[in-house]
N, C-alpha and C. Protein backbone atom coordinates (compact mmCIF):
# COMPACT_ATOMS: atom_id res chain seq x y z
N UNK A 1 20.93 26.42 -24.43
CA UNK A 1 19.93 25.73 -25.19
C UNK A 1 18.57 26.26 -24.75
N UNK A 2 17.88 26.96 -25.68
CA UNK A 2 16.57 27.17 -25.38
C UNK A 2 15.42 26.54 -25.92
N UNK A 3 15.03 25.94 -25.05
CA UNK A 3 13.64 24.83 -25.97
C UNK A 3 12.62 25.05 -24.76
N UNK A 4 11.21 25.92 -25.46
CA UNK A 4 10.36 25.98 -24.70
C UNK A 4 9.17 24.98 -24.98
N UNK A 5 9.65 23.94 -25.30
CA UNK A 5 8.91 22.89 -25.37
C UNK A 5 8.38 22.41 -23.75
N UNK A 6 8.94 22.26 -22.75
CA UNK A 6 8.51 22.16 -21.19
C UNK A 6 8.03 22.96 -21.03
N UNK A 7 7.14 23.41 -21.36
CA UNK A 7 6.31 24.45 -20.67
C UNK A 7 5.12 24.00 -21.40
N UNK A 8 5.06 22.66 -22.14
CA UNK A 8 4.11 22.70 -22.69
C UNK A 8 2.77 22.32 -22.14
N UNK A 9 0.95 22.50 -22.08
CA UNK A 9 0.55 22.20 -21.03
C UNK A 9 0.44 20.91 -20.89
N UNK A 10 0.19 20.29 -21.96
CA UNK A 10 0.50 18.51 -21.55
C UNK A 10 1.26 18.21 -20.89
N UNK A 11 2.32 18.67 -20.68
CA UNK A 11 3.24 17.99 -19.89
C UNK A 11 2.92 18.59 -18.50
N UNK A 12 2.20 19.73 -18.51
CA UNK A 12 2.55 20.08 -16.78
C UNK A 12 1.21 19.48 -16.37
N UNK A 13 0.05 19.56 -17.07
CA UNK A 13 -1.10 19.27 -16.59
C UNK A 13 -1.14 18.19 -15.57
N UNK A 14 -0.55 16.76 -16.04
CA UNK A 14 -0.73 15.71 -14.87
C UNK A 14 -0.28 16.00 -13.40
N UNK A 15 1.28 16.65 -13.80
CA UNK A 15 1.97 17.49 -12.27
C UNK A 15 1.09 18.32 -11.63
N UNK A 16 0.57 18.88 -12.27
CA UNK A 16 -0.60 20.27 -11.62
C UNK A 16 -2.03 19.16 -11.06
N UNK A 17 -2.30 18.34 -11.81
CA UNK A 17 -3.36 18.01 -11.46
C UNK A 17 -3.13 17.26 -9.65
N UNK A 18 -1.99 16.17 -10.00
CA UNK A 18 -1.44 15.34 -9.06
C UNK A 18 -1.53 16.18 -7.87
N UNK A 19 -0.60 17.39 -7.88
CA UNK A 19 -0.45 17.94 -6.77
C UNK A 19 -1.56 18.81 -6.13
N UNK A 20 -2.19 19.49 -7.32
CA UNK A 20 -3.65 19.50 -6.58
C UNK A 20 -3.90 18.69 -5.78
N UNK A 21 -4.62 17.36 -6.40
CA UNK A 21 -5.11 16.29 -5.38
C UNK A 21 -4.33 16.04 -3.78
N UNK A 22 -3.14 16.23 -4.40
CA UNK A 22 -2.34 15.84 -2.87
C UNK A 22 -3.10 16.97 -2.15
N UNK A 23 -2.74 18.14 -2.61
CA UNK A 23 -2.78 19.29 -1.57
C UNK A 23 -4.04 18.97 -1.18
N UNK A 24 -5.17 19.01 -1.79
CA UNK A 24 -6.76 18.76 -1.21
C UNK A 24 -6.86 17.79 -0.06
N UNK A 25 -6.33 16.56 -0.45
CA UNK A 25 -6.54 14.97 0.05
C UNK A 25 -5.38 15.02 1.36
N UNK A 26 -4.60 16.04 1.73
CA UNK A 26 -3.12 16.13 2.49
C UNK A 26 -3.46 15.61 3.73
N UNK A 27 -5.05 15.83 4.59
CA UNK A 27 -5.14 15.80 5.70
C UNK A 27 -5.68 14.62 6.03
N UNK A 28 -6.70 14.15 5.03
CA UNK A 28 -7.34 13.02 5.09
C UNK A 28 -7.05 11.57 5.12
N UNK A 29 -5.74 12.29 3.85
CA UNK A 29 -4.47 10.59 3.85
C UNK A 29 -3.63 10.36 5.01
N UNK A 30 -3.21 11.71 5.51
CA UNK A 30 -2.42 11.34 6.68
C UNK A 30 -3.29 10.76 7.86
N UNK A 31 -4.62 11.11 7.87
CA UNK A 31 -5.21 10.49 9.26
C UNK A 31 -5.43 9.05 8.89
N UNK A 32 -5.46 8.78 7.54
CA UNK A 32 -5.82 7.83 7.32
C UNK A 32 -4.03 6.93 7.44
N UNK A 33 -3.40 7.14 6.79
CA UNK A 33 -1.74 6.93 6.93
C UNK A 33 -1.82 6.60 8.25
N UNK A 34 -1.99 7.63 9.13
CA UNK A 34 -1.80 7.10 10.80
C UNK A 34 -2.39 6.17 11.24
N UNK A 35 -3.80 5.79 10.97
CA UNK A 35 -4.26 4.06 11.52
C UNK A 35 -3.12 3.07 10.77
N UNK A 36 -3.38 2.96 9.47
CA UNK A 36 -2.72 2.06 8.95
C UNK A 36 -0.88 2.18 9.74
N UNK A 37 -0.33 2.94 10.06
CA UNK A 37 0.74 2.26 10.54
C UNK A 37 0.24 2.11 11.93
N UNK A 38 -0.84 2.37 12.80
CA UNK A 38 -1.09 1.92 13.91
C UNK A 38 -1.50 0.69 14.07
N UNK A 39 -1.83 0.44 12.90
CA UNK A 39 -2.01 -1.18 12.51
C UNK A 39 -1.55 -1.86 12.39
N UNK A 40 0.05 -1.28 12.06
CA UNK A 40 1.08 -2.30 11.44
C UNK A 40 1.94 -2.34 12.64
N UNK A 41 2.22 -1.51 13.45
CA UNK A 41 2.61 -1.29 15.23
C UNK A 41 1.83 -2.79 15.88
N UNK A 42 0.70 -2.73 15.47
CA UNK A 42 -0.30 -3.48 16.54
C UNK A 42 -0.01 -5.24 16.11
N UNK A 43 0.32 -5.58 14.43
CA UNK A 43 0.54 -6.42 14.16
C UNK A 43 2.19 -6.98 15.04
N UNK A 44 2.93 -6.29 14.57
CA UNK A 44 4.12 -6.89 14.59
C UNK A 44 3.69 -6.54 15.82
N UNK A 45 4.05 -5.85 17.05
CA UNK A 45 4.00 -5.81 18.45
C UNK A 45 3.35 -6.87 19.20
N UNK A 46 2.34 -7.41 18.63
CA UNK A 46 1.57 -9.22 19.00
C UNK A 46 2.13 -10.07 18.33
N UNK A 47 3.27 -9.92 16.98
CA UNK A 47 3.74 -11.05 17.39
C UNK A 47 3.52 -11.50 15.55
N UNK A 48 2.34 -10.67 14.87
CA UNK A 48 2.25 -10.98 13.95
C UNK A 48 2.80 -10.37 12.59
N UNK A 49 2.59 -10.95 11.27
CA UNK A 49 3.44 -10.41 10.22
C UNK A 49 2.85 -9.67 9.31
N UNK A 50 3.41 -9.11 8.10
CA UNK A 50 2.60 -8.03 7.56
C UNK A 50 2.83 -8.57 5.69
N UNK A 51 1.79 -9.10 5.49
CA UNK A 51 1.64 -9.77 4.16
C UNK A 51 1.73 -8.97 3.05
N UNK A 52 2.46 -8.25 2.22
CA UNK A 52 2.54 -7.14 1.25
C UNK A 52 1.85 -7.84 0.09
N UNK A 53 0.77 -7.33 -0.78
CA UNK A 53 0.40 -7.61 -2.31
C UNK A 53 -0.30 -6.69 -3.13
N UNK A 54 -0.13 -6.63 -4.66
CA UNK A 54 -0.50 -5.99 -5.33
C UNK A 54 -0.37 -6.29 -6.93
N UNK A 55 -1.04 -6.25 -7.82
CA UNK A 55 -0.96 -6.37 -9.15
C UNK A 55 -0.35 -5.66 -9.81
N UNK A 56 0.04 -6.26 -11.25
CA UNK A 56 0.85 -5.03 -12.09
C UNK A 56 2.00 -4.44 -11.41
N UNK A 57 1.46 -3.61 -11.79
CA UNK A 57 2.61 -2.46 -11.11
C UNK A 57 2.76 -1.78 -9.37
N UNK A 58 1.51 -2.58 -9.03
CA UNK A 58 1.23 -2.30 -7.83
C UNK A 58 1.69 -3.57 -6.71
N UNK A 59 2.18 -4.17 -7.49
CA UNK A 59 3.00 -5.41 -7.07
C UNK A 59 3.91 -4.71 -6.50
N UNK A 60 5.18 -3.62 -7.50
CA UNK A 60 5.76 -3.28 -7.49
C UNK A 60 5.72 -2.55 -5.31
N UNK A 61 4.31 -1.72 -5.57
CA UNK A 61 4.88 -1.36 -4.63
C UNK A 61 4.66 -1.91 -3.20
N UNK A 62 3.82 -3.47 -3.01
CA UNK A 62 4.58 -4.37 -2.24
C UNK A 62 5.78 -5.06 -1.94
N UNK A 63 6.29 -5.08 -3.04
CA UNK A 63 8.14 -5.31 -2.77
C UNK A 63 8.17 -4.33 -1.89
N UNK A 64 8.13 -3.07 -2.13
CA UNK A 64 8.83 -1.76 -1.84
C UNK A 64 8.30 -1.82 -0.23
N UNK A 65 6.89 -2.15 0.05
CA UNK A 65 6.41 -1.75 1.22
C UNK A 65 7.44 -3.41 2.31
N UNK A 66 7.65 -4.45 1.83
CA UNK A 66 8.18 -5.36 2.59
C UNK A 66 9.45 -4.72 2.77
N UNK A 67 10.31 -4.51 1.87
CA UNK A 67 11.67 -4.21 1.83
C UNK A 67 11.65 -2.84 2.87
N UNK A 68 10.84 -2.06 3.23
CA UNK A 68 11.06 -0.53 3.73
C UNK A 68 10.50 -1.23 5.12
N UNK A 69 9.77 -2.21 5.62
CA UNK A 69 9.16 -2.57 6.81
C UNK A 69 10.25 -3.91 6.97
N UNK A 70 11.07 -4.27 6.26
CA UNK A 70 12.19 -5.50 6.72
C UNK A 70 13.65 -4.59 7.54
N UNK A 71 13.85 -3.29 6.29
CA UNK A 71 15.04 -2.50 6.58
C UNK A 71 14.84 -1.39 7.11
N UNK A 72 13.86 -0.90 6.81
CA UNK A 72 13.53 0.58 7.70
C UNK A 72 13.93 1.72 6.30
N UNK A 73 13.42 3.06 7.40
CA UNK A 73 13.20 4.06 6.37
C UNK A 73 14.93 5.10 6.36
N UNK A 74 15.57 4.32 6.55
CA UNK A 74 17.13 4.84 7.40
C UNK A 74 17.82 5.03 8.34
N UNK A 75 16.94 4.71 9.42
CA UNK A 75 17.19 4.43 10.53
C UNK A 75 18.06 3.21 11.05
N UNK A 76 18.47 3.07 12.07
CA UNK A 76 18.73 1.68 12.20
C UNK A 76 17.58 0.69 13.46
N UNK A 77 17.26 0.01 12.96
CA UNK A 77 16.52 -0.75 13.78
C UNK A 77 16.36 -2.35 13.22
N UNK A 78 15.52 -3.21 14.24
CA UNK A 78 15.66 -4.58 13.71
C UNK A 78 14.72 -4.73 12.77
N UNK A 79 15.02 -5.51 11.95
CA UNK A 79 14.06 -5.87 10.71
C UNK A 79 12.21 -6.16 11.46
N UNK A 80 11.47 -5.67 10.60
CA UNK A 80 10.06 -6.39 11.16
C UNK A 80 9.45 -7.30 10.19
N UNK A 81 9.07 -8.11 10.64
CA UNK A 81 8.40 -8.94 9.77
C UNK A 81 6.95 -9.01 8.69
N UNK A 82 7.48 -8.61 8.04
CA UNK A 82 7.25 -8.50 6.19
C UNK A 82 7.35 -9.24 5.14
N UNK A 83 6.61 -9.85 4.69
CA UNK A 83 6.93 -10.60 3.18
C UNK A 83 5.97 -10.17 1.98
N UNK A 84 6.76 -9.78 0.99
CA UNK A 84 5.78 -9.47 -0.18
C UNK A 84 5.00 -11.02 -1.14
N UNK A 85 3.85 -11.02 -1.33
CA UNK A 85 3.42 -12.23 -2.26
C UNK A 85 3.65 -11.90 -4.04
N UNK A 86 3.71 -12.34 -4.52
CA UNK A 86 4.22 -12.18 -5.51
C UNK A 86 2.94 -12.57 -6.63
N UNK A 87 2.15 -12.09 -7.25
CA UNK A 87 1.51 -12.77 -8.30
C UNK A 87 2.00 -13.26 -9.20
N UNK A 88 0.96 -14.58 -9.31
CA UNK A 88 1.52 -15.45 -10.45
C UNK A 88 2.04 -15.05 -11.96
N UNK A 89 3.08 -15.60 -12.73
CA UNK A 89 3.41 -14.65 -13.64
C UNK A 89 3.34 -16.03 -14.47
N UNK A 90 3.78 -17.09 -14.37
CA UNK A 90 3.39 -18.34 -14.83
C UNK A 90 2.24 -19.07 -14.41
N UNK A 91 1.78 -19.96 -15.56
CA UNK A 91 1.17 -21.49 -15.13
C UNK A 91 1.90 -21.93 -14.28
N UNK A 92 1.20 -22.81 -13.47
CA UNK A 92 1.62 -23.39 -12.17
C UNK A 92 2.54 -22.89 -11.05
N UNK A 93 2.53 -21.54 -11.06
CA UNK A 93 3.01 -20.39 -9.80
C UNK A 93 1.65 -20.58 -8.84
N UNK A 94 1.99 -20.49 -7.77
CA UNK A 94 1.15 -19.79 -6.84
C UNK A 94 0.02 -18.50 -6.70
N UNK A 95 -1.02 -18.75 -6.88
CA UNK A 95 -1.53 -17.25 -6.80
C UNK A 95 -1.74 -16.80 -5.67
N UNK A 96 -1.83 -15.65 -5.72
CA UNK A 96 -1.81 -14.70 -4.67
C UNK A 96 -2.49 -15.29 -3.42
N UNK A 97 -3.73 -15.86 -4.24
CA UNK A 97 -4.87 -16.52 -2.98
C UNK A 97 -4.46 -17.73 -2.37
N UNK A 98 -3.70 -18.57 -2.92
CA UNK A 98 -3.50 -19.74 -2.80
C UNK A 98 -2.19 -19.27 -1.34
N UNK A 99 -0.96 -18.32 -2.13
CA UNK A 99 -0.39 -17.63 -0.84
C UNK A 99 -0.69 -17.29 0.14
N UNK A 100 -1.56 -16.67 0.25
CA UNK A 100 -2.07 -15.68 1.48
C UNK A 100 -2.98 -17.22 2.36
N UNK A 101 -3.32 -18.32 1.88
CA UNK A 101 -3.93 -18.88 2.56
C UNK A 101 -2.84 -19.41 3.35
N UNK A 102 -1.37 -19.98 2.53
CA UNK A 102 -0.40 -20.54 3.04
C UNK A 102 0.24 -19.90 3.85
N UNK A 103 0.29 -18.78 4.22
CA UNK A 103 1.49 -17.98 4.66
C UNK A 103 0.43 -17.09 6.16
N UNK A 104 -0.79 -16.70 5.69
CA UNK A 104 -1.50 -15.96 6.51
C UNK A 104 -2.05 -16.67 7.80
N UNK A 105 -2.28 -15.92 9.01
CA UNK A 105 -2.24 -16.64 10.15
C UNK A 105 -3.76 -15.29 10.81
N UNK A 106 -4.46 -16.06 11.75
CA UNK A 106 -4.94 -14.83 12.32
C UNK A 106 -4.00 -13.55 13.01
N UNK A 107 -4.51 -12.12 13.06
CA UNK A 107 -3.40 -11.79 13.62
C UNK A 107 -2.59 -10.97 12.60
N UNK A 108 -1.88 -11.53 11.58
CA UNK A 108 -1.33 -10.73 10.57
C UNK A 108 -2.06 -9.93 9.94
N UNK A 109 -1.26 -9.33 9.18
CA UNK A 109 -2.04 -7.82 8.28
C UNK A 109 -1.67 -8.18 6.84
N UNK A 110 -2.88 -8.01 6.06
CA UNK A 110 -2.83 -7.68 4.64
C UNK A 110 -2.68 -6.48 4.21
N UNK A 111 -1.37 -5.98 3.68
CA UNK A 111 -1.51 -4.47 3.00
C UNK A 111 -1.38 -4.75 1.68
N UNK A 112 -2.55 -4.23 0.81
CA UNK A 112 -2.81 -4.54 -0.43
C UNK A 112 -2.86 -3.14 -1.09
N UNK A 113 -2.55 -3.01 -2.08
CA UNK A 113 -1.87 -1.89 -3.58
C UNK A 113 -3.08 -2.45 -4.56
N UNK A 114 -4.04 -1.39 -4.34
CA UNK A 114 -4.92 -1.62 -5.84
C UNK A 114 -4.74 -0.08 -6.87
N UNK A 115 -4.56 -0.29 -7.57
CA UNK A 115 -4.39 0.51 -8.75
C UNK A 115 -5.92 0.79 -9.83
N UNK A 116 -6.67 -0.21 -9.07
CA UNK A 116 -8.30 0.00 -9.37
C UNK A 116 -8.73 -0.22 -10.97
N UNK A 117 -7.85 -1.68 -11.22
CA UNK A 117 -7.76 -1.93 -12.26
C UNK A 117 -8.68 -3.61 -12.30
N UNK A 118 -8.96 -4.32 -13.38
CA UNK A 118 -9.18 -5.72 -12.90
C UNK A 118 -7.77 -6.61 -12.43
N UNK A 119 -8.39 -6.70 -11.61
CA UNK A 119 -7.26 -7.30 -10.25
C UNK A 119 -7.57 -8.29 -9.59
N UNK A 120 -8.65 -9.45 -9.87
CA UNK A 120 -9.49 -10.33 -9.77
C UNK A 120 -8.51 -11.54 -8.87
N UNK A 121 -7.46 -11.68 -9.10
CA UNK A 121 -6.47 -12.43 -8.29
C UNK A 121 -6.26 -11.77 -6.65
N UNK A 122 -6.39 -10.35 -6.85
CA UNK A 122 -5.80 -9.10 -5.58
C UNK A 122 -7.17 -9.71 -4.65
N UNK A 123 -7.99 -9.08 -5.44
CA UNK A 123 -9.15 -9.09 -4.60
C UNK A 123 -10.11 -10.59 -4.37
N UNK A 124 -9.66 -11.94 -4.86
CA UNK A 124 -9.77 -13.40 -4.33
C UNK A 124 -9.08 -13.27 -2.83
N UNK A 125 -7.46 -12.58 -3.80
CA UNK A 125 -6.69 -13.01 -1.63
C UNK A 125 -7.01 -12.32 -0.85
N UNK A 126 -7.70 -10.73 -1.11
CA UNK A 126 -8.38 -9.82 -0.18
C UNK A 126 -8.97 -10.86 0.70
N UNK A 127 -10.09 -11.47 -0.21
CA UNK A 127 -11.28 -12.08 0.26
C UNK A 127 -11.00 -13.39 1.17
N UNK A 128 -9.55 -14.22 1.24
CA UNK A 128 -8.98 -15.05 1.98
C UNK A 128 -8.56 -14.40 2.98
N UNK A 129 -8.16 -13.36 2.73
CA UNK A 129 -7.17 -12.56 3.96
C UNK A 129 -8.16 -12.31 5.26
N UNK A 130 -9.33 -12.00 4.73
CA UNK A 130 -10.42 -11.72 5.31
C UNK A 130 -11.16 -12.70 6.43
N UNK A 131 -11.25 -13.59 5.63
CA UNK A 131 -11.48 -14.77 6.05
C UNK A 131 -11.00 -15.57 7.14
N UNK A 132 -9.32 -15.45 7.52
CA UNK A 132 -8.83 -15.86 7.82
C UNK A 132 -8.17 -14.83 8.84
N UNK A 133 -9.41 -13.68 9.11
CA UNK A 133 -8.67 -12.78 9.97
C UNK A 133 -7.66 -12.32 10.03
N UNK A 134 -7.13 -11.54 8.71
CA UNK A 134 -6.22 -10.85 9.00
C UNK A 134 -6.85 -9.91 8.72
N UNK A 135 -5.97 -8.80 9.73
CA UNK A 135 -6.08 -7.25 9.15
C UNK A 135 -6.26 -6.34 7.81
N UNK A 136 -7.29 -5.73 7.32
CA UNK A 136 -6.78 -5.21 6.13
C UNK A 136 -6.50 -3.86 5.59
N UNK A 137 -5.50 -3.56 5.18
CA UNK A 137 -4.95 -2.02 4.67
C UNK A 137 -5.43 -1.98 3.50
N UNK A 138 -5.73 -1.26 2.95
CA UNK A 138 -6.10 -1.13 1.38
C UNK A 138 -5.88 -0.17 1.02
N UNK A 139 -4.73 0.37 0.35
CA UNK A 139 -3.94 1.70 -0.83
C UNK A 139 -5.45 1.74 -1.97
N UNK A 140 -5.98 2.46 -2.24
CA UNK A 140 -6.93 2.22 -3.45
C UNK A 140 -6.86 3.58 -3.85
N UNK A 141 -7.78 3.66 -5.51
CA UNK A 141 -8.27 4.82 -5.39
C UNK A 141 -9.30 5.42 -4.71
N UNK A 142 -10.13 6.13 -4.74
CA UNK A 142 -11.15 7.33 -3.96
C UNK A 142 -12.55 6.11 -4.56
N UNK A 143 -12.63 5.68 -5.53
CA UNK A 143 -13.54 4.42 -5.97
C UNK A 143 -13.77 3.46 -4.76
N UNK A 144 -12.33 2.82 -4.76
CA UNK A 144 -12.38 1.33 -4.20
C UNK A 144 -13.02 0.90 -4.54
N UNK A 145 -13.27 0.36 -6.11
CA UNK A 145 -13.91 -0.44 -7.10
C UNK A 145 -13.37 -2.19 -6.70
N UNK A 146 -12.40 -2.11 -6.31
CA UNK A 146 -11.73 -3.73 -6.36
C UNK A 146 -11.93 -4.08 -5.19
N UNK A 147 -11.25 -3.13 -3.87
CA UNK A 147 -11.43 -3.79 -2.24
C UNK A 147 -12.35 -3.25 -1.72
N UNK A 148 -13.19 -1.81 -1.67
CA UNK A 148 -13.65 -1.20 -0.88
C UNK A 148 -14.89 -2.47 -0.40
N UNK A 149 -15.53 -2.90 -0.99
CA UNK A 149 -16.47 -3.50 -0.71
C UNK A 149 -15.98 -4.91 0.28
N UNK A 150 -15.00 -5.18 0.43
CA UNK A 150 -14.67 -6.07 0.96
C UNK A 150 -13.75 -5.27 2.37
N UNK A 151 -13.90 -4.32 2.84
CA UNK A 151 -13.14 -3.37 4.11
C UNK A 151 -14.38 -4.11 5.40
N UNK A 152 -13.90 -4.19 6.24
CA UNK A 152 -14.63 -4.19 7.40
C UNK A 152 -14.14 -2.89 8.22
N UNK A 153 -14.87 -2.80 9.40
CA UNK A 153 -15.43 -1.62 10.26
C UNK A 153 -13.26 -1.91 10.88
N UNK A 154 -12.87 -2.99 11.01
CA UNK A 154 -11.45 -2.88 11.54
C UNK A 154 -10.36 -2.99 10.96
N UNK A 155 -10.56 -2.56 9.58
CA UNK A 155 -9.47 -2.43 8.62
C UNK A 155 -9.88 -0.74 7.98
N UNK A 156 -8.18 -0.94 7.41
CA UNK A 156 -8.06 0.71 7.11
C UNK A 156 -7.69 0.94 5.85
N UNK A 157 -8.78 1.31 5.11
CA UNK A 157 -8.81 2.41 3.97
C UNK A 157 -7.97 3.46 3.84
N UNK A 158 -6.85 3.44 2.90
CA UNK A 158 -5.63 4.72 2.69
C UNK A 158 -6.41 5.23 1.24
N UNK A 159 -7.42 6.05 0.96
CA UNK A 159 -7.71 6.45 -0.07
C UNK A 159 -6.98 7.69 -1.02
N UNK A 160 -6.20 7.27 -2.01
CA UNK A 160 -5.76 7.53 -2.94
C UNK A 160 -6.01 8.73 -3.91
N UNK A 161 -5.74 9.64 -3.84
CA UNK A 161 -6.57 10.75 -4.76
C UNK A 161 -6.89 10.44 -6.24
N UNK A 162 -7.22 11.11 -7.19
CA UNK A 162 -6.89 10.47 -8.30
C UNK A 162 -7.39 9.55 -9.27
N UNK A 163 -7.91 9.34 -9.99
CA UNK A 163 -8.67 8.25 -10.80
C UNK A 163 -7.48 7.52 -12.23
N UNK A 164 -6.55 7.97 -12.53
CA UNK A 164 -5.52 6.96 -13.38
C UNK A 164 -4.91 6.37 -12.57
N UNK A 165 -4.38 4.84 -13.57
CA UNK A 165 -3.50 3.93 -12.77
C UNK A 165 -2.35 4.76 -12.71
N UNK A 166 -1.26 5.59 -13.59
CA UNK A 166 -0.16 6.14 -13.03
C UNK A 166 -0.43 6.93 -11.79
N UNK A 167 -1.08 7.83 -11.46
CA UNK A 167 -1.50 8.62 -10.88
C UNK A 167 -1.09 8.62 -9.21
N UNK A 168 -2.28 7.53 -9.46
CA UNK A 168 -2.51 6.41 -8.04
C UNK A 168 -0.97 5.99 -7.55
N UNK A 169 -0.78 5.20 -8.84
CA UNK A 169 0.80 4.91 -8.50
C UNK A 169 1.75 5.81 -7.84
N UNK A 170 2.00 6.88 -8.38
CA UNK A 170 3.03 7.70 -8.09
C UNK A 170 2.77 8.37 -6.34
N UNK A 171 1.10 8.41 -6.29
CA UNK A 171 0.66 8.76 -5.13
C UNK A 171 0.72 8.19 -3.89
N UNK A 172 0.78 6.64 -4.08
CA UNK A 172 1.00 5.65 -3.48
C UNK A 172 2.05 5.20 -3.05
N UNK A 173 3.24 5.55 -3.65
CA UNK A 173 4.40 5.37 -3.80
C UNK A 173 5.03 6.45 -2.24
N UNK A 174 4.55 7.33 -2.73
CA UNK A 174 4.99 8.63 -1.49
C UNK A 174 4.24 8.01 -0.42
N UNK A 175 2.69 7.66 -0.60
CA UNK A 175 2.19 7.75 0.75
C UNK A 175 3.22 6.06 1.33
N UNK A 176 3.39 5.24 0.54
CA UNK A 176 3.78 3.98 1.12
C UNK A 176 5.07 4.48 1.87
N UNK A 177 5.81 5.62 1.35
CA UNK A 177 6.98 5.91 2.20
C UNK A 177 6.97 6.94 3.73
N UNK A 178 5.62 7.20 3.05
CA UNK A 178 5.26 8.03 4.52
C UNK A 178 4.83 7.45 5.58
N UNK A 179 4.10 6.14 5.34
CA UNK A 179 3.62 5.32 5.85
C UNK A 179 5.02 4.41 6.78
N UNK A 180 5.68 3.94 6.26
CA UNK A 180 7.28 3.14 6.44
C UNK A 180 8.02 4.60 7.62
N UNK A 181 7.84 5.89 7.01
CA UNK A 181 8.90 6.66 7.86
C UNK A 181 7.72 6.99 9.28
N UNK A 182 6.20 6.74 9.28
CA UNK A 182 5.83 6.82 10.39
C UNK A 182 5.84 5.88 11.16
N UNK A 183 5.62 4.83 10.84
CA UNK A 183 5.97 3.56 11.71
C UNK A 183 7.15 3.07 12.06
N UNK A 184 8.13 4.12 11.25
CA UNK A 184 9.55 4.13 12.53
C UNK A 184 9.43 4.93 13.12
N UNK A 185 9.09 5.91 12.88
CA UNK A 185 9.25 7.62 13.86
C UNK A 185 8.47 6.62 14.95
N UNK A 186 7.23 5.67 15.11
CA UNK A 186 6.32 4.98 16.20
C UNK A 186 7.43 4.29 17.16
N UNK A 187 8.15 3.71 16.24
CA UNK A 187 9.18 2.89 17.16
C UNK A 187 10.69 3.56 17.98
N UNK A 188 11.20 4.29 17.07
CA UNK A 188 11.86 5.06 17.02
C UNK A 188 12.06 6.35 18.42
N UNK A 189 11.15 6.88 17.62
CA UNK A 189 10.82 8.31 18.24
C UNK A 189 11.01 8.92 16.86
N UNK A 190 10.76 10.60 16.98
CA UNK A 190 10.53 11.25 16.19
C UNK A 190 12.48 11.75 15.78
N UNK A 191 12.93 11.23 14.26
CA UNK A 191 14.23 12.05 13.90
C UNK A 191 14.94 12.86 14.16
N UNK A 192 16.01 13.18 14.73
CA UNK A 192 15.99 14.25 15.22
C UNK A 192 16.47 15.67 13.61
């Protein structure tokens, strides 16, 4: 079957662009990747928990970041303590903010998934999380239109290459797993 329809440039352009960005952004995310799981070392190791949230689709990849910090990245080790918040999807659910007040303790860590979209719920519980001394991670884009303004000098910025919500996503997605396989390699040791 020959169909040179894949080769078309629409279709490669986003791949080309994406991986550009990675390749540019490769050194910057990982130093930045490395606080944030030194952060998440520092939480659970005192004792505290690691609050996962995100909107949309970026919800999505707080499930993903609780579930990979409950079970690990394949390794075997003991679960760490992780819970994803869930945004409200109904009337009379819980929002995010209302969660993070219930569940958050000084001590714990907020790792929050912005997709740099209006996210006005994300960035209320930012602003509780804050409040209430927890730690904050923030996945964003290179903007940080939603959290940046709310980062203090002891929370860690994972900046995102990229300006679309897929983009971000897909970018985020890898770094959240790079993030999960360094903070076992921390506990761990390094794979052999």
């Amino acid at each position: 079957m020959s169909d040179t329809s894949y080769q078309s440039p629409q279709l490669q352009q986003p791949l080309l662009e994406t991986a550009d960005w990675l390749y540019q952004s490769s050194e910057r995310l990982a130093q930045q990747l490395h606080y944030a799981a030194q952060a998440i070392l520092h939480t659970i190791t005192t004792g505290g928990r690691v609050l996962c949230a995100g909107e949309g689709e970026a919800a999505w990849l707080a499930q993903q970041a609780a579930q990979l910090l409950i079970c690990g990245t394949g390794r075997e080790r003991p679960p760490l303590a992780a819970q994803a918040l869930l945004p409200a999807s109904h009337a009379g659910q819980p929002t995010l903010t209302q969660q993070v007040r219930a569940h958050g303790h000084p001590g714990d860590l907020w790792l929050a998934f912005s997709l740099e979209r209006d996210e006005a719920d994300l960035k209320a519980a930012s602003q509780a999380a804050s409040e209430q001394d927890l730690t904050l991670v923030a996945f964003t884009g290179e903007t940080a239109g939603v959290l940046g303004p709310l980062l203090r000098d002891t929370d860690v910025w994972v900046p995102l290459p990229g300006a679309q919500a897929p983009t971000l996503y897909a970018i985020g997605w890898l770094a959240l797993h790079a993030l999960c396989t360094a903070v076992d390699n921390q506990l761990l040791g390094e794979a052999a």
